[in-house]
PDB file of N, CA and C in Angstrom:
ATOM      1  N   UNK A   1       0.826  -1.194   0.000  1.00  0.00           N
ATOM      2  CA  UNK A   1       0.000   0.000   0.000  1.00  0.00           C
ATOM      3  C   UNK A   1       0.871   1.260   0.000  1.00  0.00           C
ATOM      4  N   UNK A   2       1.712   1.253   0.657  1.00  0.00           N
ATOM      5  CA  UNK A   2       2.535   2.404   0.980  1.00  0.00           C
ATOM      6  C   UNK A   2       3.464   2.950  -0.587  1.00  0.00           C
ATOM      7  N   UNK A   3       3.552   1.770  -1.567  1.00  0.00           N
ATOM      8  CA  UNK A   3       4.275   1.860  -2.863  1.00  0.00           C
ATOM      9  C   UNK A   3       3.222   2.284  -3.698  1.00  0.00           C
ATOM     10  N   UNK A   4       2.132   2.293  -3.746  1.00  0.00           N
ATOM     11  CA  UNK A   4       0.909   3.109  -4.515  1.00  0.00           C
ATOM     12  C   UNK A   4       0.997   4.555  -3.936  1.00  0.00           C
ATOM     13  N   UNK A   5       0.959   4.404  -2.320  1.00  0.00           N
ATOM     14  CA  UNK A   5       0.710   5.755  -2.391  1.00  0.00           C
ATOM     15  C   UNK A   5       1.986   6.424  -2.354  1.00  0.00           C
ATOM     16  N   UNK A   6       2.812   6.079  -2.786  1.00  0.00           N
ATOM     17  CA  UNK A   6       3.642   7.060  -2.505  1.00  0.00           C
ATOM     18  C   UNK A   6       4.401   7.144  -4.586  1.00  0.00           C
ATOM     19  N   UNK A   7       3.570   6.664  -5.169  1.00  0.00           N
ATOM     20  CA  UNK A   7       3.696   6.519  -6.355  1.00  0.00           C
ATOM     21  C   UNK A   7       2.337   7.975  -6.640  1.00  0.00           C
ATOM     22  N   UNK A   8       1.817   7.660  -6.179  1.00  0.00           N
ATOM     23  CA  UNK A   8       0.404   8.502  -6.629  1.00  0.00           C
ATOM     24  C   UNK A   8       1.046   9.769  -6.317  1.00  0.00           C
ATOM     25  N   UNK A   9       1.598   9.902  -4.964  1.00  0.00           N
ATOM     26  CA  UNK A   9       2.150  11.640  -4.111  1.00  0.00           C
ATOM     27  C   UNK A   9       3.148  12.349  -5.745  1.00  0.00           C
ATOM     28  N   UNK A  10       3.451  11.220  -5.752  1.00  0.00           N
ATOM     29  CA  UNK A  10       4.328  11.322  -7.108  1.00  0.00           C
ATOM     30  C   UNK A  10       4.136  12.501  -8.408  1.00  0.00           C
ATOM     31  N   UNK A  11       2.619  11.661  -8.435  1.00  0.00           N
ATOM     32  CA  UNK A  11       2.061  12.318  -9.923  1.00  0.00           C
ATOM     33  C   UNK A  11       1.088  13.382  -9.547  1.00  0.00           C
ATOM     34  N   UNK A  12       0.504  13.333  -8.390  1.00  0.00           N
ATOM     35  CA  UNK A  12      -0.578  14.492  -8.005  1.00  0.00           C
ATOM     36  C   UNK A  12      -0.052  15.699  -7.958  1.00  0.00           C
ATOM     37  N   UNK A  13      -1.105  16.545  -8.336  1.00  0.00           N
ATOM     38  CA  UNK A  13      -0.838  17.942  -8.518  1.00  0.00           C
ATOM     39  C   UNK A  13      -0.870  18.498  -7.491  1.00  0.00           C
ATOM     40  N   UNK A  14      -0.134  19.341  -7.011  1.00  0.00           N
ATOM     41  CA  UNK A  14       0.007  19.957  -5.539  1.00  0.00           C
ATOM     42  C   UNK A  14      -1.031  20.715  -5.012  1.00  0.00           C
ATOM     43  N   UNK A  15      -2.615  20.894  -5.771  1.00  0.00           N
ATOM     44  CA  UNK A  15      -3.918  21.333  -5.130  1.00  0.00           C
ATOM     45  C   UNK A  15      -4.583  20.059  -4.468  1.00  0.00           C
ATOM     46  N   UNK A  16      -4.069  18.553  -4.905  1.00  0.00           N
ATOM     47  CA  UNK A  16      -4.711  17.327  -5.104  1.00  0.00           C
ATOM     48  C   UNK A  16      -3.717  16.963  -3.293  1.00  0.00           C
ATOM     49  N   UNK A  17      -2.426  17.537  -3.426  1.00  0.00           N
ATOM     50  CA  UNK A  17      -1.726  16.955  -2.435  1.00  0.00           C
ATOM     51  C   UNK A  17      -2.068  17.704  -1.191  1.00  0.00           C
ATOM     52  N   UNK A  18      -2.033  19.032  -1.430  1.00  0.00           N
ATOM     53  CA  UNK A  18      -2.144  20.414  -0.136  1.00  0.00           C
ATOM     54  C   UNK A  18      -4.228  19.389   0.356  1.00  0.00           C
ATOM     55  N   UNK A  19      -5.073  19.025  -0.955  1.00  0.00           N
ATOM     56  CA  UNK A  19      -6.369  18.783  -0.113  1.00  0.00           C
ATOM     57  C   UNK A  19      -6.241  17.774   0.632  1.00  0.00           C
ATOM     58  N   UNK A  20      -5.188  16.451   0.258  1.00  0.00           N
ATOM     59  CA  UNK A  20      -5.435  15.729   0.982  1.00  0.00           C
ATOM     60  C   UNK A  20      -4.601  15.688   2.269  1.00  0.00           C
ATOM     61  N   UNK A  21      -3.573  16.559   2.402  1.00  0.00           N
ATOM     62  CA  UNK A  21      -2.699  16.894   3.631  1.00  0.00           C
ATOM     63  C   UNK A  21      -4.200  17.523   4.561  1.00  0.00           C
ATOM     64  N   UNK A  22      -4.844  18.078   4.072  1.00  0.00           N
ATOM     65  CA  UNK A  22      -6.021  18.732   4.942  1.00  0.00           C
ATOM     66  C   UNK A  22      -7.316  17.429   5.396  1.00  0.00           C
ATOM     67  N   UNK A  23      -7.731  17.015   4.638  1.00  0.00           N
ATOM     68  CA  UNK A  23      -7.853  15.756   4.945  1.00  0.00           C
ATOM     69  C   UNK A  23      -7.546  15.088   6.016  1.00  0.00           C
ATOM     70  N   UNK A  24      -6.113  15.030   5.702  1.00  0.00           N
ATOM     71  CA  UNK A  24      -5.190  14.059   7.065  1.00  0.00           C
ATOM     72  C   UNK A  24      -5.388  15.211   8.526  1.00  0.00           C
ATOM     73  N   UNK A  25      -5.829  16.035   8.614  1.00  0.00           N
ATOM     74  CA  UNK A  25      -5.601  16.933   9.242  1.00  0.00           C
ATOM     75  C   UNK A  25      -7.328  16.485  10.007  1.00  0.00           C
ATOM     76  N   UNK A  26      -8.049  16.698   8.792  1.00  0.00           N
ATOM     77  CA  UNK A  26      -9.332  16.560   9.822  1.00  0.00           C
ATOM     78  C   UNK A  26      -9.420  15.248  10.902  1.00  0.00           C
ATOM     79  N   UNK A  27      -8.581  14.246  10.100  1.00  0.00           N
ATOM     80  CA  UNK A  27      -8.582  13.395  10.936  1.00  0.00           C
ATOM     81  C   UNK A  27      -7.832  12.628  12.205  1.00  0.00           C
ATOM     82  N   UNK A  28      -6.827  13.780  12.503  1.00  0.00           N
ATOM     83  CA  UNK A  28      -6.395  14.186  13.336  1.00  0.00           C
ATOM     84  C   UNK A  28      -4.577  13.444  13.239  1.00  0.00           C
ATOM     85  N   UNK A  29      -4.462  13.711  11.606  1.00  0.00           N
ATOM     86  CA  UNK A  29      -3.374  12.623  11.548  1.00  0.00           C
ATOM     87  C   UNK A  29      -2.336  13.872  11.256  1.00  0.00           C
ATOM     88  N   UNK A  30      -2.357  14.647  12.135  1.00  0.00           N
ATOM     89  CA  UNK A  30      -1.594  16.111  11.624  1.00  0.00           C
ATOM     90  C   UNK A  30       0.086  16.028  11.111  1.00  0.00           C
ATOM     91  N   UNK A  31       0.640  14.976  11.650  1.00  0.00           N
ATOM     92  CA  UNK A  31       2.250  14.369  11.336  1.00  0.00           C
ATOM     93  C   UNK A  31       2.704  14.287   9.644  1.00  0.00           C
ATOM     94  N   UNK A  32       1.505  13.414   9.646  1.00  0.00           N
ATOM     95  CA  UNK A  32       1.597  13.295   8.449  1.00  0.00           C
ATOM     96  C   UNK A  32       1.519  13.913   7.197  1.00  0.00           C
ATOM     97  N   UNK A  33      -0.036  15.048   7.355  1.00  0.00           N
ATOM     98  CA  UNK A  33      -0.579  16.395   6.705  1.00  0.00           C
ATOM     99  C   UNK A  33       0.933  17.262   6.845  1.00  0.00           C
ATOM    100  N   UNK A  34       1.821  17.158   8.027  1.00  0.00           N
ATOM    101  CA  UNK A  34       2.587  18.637   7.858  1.00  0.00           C
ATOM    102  C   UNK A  34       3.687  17.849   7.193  1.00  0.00           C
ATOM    103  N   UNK A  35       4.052  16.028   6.673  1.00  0.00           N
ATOM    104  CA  UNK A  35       4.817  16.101   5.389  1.00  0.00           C
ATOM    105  C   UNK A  35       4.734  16.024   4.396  1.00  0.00           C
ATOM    106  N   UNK A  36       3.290  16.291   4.301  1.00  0.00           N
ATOM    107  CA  UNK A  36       2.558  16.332   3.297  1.00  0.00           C
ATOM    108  C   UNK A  36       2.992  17.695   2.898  1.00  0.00           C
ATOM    109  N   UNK A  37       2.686  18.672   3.668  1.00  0.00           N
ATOM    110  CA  UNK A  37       2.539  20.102   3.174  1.00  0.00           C
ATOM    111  C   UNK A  37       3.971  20.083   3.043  1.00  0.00           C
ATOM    112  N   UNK A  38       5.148  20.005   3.585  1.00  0.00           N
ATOM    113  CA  UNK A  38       6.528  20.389   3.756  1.00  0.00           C
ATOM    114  C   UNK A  38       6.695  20.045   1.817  1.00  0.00           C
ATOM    115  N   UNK A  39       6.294  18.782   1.365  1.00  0.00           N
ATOM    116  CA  UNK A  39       5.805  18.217  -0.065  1.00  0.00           C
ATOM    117  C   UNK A  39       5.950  19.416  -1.179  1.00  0.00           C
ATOM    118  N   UNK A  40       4.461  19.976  -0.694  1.00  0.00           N
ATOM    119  CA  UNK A  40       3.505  21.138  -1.824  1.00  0.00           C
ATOM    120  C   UNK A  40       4.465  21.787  -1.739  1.00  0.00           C
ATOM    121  N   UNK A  41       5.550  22.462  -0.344  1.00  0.00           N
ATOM    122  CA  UNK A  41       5.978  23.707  -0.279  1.00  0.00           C
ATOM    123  C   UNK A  41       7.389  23.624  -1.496  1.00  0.00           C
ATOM    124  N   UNK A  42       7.625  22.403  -1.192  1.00  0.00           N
ATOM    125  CA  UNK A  42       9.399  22.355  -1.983  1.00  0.00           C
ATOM    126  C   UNK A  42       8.514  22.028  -3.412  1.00  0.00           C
ATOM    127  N   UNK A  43       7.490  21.808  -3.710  1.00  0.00           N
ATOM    128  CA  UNK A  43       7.345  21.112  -5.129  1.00  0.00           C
ATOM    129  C   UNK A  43       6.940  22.344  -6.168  1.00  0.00           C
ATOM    130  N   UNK A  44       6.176  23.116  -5.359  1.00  0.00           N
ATOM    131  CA  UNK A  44       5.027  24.521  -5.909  1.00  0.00           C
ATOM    132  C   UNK A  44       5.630  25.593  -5.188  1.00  0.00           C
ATOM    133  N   UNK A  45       6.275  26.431  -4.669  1.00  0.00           N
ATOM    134  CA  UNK A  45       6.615  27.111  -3.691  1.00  0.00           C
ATOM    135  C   UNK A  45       5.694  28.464  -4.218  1.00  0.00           C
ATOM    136  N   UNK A  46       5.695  28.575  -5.494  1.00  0.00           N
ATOM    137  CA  UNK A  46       5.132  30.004  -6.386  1.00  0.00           C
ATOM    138  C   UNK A  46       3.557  29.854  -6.325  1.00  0.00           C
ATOM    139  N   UNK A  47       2.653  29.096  -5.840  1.00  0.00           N
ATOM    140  CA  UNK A  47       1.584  28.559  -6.288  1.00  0.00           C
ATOM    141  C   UNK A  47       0.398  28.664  -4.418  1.00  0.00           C
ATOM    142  N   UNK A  48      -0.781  29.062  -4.936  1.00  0.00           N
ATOM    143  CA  UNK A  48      -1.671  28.774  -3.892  1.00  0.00           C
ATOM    144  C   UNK A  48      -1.245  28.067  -3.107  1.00  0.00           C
ATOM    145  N   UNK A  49      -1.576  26.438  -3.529  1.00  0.00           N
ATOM    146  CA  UNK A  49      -1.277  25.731  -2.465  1.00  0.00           C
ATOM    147  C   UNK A  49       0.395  25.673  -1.875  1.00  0.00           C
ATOM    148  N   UNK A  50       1.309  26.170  -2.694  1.00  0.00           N
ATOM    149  CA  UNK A  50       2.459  26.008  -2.257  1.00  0.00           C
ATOM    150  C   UNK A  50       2.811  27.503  -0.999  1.00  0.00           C
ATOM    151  N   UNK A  51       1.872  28.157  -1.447  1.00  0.00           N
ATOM    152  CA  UNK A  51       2.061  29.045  -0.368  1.00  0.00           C
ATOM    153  C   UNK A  51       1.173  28.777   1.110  1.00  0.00           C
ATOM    154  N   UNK A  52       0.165  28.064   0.997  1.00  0.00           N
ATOM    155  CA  UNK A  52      -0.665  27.989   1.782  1.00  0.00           C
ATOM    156  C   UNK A  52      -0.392  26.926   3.075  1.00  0.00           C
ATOM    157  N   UNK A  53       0.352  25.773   2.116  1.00  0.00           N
ATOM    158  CA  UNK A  53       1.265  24.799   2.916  1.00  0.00           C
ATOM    159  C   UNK A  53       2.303  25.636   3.347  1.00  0.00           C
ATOM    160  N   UNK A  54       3.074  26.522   3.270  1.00  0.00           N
ATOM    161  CA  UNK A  54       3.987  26.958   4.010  1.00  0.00           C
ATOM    162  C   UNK A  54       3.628  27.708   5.019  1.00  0.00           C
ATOM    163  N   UNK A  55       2.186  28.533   4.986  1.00  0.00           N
ATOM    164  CA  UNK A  55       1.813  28.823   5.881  1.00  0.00           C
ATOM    165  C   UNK A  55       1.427  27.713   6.713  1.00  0.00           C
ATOM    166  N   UNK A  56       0.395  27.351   6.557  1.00  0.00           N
ATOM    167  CA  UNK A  56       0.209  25.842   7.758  1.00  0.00           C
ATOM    168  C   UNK A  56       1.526  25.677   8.239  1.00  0.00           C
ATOM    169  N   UNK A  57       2.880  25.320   7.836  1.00  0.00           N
ATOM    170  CA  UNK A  57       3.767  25.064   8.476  1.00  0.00           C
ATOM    171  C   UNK A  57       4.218  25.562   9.266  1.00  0.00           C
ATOM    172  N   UNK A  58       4.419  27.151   9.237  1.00  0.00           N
ATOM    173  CA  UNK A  58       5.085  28.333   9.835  1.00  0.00           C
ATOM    174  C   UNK A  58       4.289  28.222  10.568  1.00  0.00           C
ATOM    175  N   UNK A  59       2.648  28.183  10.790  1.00  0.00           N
ATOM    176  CA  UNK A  59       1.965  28.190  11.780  1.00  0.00           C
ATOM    177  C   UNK A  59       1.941  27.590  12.591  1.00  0.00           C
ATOM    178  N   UNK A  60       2.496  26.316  12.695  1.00  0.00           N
ATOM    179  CA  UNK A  60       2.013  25.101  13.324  1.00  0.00           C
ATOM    180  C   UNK A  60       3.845  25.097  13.709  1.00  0.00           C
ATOM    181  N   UNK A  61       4.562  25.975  13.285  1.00  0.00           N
ATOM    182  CA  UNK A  61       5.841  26.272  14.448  1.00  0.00           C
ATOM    183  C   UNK A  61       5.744  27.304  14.876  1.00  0.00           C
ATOM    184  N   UNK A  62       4.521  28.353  14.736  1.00  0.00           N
ATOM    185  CA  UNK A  62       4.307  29.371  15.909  1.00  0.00           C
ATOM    186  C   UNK A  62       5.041  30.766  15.129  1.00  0.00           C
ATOM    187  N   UNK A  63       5.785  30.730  14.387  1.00  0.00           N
ATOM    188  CA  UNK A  63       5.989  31.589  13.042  1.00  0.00           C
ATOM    189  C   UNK A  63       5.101  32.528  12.441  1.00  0.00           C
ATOM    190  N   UNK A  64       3.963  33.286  13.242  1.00  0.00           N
ATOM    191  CA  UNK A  64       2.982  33.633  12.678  1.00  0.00           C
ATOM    192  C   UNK A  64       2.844  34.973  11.670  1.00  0.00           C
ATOM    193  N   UNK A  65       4.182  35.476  12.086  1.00  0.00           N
ATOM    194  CA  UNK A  65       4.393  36.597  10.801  1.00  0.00           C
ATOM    195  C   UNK A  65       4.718  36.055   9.324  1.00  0.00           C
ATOM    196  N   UNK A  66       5.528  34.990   9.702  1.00  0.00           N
ATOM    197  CA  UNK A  66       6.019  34.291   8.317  1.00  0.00           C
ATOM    198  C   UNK A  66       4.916  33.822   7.880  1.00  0.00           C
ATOM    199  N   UNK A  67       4.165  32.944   8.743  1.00  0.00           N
ATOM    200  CA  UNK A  67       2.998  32.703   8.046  1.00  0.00           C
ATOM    201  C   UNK A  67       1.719  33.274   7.221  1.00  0.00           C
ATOM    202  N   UNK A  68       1.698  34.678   7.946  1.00  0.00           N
ATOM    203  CA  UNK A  68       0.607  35.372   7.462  1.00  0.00           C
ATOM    204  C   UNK A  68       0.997  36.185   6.190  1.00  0.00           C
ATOM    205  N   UNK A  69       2.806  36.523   5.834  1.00  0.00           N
ATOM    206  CA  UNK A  69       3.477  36.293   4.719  1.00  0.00           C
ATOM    207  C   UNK A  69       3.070  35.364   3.876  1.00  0.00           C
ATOM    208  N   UNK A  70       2.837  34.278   3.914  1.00  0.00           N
ATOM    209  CA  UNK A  70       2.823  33.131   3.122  1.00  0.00           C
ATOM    210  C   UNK A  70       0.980  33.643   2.751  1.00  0.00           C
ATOM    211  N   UNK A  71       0.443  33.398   3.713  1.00  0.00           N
ATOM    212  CA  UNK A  71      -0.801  33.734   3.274  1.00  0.00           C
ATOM    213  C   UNK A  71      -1.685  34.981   2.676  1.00  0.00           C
ATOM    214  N   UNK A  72      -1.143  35.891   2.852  1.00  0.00           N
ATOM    215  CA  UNK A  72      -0.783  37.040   1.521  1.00  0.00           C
ATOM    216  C   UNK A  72      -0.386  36.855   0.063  1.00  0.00           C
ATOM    217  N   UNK A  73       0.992  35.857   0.381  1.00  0.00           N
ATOM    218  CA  UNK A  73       1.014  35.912  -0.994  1.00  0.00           C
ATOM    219  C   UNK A  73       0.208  34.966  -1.425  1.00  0.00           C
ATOM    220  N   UNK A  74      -0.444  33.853  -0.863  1.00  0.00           N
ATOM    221  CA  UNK A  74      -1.726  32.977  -1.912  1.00  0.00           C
ATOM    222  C   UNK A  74      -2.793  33.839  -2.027  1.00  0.00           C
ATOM    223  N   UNK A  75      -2.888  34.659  -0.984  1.00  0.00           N
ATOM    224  CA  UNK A  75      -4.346  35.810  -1.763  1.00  0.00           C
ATOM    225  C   UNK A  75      -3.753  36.201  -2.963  1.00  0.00           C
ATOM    226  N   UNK A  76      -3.095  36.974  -2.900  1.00  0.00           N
ATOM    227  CA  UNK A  76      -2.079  37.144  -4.362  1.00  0.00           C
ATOM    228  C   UNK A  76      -2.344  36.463  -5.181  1.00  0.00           C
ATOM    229  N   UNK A  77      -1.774  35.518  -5.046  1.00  0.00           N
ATOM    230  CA  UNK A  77      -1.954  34.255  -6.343  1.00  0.00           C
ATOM    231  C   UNK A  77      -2.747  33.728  -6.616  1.00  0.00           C
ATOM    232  N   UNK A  78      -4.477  33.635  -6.119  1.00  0.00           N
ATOM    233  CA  UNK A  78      -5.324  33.449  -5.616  1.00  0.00           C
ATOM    234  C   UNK A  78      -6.126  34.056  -7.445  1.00  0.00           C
ATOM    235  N   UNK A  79      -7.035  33.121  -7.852  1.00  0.00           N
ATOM    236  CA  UNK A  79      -7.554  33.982  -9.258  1.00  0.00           C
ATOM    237  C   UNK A  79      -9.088  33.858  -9.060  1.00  0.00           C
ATOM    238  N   UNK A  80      -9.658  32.990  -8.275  1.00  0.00           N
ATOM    239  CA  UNK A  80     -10.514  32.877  -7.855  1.00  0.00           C
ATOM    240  C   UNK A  80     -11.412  33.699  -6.535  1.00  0.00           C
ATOM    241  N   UNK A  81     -12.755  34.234  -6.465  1.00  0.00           N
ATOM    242  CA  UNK A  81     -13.515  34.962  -5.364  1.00  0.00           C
ATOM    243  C   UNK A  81     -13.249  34.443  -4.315  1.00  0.00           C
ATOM    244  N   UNK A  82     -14.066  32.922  -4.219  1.00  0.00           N
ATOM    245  CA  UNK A  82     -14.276  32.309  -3.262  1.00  0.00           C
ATOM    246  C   UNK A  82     -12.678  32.362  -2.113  1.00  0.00           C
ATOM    247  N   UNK A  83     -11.830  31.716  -3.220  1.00  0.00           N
ATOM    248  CA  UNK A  83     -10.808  31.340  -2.677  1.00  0.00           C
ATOM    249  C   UNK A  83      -9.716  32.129  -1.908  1.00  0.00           C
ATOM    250  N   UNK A  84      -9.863  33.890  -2.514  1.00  0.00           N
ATOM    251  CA  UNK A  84      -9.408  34.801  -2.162  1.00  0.00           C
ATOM    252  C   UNK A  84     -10.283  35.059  -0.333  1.00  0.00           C
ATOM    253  N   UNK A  85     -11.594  34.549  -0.442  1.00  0.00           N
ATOM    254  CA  UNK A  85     -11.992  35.164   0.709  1.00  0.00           C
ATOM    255  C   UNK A  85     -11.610  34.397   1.729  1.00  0.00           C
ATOM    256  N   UNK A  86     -11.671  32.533   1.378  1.00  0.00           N
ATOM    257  CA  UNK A  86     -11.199  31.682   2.448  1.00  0.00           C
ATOM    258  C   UNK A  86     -10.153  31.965   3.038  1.00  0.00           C
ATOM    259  N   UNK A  87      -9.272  32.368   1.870  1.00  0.00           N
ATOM    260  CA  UNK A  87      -7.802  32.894   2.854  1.00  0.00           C
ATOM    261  C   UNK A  87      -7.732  34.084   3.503  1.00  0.00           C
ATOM    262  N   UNK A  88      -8.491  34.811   3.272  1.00  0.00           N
ATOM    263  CA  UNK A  88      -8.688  36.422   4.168  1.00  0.00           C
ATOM    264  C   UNK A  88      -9.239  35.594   5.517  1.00  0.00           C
ATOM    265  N   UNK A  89     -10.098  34.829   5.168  1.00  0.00           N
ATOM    266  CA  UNK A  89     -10.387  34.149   7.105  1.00  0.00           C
ATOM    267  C   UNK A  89      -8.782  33.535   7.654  1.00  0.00           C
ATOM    268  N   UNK A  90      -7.878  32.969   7.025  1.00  0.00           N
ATOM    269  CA  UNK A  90      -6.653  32.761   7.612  1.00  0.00           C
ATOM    270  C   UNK A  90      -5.725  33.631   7.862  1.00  0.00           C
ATOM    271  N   UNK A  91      -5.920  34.436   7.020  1.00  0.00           N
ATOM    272  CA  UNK A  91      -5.172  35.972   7.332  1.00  0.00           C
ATOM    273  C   UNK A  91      -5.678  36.335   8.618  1.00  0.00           C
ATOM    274  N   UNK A  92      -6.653  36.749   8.728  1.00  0.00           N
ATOM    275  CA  UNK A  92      -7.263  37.208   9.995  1.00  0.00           C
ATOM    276  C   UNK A  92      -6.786  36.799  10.911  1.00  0.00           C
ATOM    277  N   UNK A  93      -6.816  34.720  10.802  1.00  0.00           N
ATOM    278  CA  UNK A  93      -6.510  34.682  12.391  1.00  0.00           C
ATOM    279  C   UNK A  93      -5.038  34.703  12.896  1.00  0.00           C
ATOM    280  N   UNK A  94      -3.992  34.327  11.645  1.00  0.00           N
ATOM    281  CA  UNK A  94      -3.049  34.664  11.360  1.00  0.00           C
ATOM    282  C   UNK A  94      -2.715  35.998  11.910  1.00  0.00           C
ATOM    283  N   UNK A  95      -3.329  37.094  11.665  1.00  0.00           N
ATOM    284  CA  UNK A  95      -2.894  38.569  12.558  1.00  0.00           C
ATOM    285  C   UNK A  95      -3.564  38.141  14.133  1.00  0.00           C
ATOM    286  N   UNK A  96      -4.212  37.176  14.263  1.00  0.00           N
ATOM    287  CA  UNK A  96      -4.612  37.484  15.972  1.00  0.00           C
ATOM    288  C   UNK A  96      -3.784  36.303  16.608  1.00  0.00           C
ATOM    289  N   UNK A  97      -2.531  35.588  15.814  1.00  0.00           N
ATOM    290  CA  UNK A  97      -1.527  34.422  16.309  1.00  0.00           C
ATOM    291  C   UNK A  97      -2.439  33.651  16.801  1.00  0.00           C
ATOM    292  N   UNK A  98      -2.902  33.080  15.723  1.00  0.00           N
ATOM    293  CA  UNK A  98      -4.022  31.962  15.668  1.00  0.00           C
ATOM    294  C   UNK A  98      -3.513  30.965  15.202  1.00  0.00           C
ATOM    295  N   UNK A  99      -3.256  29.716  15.112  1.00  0.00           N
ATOM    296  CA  UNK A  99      -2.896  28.571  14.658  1.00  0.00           C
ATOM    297  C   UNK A  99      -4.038  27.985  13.710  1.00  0.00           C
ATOM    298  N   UNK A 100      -3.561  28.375  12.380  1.00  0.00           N
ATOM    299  CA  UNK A 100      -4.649  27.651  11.181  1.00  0.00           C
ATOM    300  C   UNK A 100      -4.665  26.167  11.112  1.00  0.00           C
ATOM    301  N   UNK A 101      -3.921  25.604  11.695  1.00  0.00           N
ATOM    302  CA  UNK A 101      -3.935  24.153  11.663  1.00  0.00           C
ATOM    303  C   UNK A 101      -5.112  23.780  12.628  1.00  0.00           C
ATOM    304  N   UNK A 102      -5.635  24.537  13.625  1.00  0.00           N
ATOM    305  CA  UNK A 102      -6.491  24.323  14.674  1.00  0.00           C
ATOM    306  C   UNK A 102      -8.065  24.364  14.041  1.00  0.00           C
TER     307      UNK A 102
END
């Protein structure tokens, strides 16, 4: 099992990898989600999810300026309404040293 999935991490696109690091997250498998994200960040670094995983990361080491950096620039990069606003809710809590992983 572990040679599929780690064949699949392979070929997935780093929106496919950052959802299912979140995923792992709801289910409280957070270890795993943050090498997941560490993943998106070195693979996409220029990209939504590659910024968004670096935030989760920075966050979840308490980094919360870097993080809310990171999450700026995916509003930025951000081409979509919806998606621009979800991350203004992480921005937010991001300025009140909120842990988005929570």
């Amino acid at each position: 099992a572990k040679k599929v999935r780690d064949q699949a991490m392979g070929v997935a696109s780093p929106l496919q990898l950052y959802s299912y690091a979140r995923g792992l997250q709801a289910q409280k498998r957070s270890d795993e989600a943050m090498a997941i994200f560490k993943t998106v960040a070195a693979k996409a670094p220029e990209t939504v999810p590659g910024h968004l995983a670096s935030a989760r990361l920075k966050s979840a080491a308490g980094d919360f300026d870097g993080a809310l950096a990171e999450a700026k620039a995916a509003e930025a990069a951000a081409t979509i309404d919806a998606q621009k606003q979800n991350i203004r809710i992480l921005i937010g809590r991001l300025q009140s040293k909120q842990d988005i992983n929570k």
